[in-house]
N, C-alpha and C. Protein backbone atom coordinates (compact mmCIF):
# COMPACT_ATOMS: atom_id res chain seq x y z
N UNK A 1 72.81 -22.57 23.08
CA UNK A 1 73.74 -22.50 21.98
C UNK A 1 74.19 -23.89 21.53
N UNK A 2 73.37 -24.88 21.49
CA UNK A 2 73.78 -25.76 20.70
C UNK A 2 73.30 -26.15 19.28
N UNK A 3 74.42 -26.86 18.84
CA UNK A 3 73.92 -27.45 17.39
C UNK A 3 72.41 -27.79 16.81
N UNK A 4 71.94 -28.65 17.85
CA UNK A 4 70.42 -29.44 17.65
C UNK A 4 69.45 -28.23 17.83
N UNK A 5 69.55 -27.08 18.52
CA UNK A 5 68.81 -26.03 19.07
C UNK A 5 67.90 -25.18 17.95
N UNK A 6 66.47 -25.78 18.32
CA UNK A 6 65.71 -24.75 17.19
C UNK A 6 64.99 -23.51 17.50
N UNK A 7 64.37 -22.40 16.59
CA UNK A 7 63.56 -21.69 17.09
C UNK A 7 62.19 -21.34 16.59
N UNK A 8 61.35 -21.59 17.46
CA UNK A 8 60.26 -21.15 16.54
C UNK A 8 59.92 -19.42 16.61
N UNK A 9 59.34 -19.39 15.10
CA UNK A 9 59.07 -17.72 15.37
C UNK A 9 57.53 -17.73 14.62
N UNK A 10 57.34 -17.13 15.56
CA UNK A 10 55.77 -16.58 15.42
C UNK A 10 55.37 -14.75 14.95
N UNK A 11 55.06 -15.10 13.45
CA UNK A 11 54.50 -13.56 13.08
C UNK A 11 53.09 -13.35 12.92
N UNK A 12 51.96 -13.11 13.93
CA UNK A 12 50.68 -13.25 13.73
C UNK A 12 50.25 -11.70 12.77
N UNK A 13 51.07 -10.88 12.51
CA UNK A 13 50.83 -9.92 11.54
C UNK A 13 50.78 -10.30 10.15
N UNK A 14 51.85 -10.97 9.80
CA UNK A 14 52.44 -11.27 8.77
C UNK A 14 51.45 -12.64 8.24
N UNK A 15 50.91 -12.37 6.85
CA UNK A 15 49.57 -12.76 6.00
C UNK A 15 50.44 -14.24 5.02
N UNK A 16 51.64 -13.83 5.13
CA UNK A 16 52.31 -14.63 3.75
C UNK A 16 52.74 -15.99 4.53
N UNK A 17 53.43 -15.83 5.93
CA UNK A 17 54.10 -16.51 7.05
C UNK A 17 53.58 -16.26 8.38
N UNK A 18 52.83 -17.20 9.03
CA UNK A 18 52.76 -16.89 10.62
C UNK A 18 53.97 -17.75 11.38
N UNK A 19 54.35 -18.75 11.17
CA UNK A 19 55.33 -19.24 11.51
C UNK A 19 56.14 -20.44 10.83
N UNK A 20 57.25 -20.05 11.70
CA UNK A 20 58.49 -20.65 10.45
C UNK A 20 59.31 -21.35 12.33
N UNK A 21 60.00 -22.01 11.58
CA UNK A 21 61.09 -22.75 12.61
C UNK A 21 62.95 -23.32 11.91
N UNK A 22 63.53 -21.97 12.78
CA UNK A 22 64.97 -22.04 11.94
C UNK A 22 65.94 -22.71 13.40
N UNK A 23 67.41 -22.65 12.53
CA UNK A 23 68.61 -23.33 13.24
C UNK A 23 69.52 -22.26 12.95
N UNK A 24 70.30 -22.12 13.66
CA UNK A 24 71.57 -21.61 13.26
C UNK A 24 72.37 -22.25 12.38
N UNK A 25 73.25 -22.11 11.20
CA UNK A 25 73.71 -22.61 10.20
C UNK A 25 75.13 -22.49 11.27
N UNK A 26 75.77 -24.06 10.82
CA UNK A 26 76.88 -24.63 11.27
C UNK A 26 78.43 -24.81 10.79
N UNK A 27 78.93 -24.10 10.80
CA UNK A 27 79.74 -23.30 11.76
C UNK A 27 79.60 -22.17 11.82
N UNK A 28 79.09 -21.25 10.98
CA UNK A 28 78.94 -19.63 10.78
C UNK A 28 78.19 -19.20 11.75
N UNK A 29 76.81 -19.58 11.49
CA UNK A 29 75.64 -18.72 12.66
C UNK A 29 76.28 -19.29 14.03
N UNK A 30 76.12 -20.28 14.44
CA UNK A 30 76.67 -20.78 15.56
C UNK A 30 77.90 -19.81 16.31
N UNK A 31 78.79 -20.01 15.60
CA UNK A 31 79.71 -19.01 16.23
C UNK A 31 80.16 -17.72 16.48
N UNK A 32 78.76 -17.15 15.28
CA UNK A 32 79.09 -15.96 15.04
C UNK A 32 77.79 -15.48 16.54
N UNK A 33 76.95 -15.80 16.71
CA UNK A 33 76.25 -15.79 17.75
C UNK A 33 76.49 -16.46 19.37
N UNK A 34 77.44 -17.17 19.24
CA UNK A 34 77.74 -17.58 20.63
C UNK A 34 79.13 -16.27 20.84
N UNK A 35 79.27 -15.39 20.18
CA UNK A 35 80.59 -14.79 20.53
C UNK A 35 79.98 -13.51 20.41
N UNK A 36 78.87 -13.27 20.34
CA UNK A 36 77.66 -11.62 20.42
C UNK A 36 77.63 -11.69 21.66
N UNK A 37 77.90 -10.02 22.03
CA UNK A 37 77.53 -10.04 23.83
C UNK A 37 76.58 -9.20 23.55
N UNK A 38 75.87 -8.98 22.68
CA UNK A 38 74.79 -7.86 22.63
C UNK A 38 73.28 -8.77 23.15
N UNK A 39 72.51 -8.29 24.11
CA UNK A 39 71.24 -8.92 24.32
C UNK A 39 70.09 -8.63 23.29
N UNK A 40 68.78 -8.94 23.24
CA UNK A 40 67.59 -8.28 22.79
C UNK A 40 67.54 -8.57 21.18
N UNK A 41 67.28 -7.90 20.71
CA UNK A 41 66.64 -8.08 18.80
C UNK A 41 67.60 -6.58 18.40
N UNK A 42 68.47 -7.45 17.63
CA UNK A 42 69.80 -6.69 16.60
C UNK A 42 69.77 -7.73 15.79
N UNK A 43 70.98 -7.03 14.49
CA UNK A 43 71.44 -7.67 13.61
C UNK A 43 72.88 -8.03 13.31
N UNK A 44 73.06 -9.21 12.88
CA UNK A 44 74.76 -9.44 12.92
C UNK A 44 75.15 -9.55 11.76
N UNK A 45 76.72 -9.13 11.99
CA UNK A 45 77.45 -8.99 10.89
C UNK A 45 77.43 -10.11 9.73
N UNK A 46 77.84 -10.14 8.72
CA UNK A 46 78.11 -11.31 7.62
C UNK A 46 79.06 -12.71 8.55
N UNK A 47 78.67 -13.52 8.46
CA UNK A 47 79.21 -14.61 9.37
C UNK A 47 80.92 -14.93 8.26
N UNK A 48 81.69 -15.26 9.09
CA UNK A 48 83.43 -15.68 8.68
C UNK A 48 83.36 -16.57 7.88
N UNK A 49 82.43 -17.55 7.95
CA UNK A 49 82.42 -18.39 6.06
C UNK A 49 81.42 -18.03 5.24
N UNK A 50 80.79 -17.01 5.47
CA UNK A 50 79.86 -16.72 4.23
C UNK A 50 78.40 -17.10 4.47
N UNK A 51 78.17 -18.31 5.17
CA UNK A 51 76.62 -18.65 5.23
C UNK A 51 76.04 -17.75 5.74
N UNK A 52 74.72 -17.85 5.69
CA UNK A 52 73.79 -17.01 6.36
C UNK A 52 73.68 -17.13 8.14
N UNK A 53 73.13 -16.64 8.54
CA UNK A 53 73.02 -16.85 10.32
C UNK A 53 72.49 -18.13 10.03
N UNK A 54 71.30 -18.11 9.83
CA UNK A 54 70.15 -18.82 10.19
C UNK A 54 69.43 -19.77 8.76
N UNK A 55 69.39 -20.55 9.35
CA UNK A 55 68.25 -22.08 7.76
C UNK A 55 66.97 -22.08 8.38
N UNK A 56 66.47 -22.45 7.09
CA UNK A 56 64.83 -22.85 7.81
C UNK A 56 65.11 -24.09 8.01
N UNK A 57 64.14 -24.91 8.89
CA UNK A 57 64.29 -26.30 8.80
C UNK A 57 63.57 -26.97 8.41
N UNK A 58 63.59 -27.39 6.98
CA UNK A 58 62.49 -27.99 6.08
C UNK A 58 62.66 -29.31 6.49
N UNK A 59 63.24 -30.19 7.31
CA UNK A 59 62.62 -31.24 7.90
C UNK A 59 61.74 -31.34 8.72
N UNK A 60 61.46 -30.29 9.55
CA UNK A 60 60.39 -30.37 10.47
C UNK A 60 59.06 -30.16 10.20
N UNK A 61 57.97 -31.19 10.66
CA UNK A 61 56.90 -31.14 9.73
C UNK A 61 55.86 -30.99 11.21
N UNK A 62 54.79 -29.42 10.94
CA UNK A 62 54.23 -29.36 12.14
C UNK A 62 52.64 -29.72 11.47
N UNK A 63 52.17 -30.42 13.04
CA UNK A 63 50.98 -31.02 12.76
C UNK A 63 49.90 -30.18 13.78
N UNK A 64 48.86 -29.52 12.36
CA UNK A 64 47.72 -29.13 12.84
C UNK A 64 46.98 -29.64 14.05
N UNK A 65 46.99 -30.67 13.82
CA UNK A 65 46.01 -31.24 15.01
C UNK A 65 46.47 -31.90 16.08
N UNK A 66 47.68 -31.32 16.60
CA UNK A 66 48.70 -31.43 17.88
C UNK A 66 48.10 -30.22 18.94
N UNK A 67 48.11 -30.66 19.80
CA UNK A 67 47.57 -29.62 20.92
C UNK A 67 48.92 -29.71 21.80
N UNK A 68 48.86 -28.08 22.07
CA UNK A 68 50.28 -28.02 22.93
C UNK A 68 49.80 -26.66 23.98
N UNK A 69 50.62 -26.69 24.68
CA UNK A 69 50.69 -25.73 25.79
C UNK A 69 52.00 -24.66 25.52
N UNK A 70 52.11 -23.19 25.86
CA UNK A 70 53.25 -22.39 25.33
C UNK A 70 53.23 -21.98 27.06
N UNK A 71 54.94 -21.99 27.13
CA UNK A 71 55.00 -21.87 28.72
C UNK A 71 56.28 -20.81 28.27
N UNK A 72 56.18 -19.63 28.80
CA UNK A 72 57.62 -18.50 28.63
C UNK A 72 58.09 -18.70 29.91
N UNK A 73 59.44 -19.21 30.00
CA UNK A 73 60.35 -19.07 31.14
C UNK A 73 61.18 -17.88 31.78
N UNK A 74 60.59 -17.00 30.79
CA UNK A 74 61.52 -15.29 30.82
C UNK A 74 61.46 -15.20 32.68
């Protein structure tokens, strides 16, 4: 739950978007998600100033020809 904290999401169904990489929008998503005790994939209410949960982060620029390793810590 911090500020700098990104996520990547991966839709290998989805033809238009396979992946995107968002943030929580600051102060709204942030707090409105550090104060959810619900676990798993739901949806949250309209955040207390209006923003959305979540931004894309159009600064981040991913490079094709980066080789990486995906490690799940679950």
């Amino acid at each position: 739950m911090l500020d700098e904290a990104v996520a990547i999401v991966m839709a290998p169904t989805d033809s238009r978007n396979k992946c995107g990489i968002f943030r929580l929008t600051t102060p709204g998503g942030l707090q409105l998600v550090q104060k959810c005790p619900l676990r798993g994939f739901h949806t949250h209410p309209p955040t207390a100033t209006g923003q959305e949960v979540y931004e894309l982060c159009g600064h981040v620029y991913l490079n094709p020809r980066t080789k990486h390793d995906v490690l799940d810590l679950r």
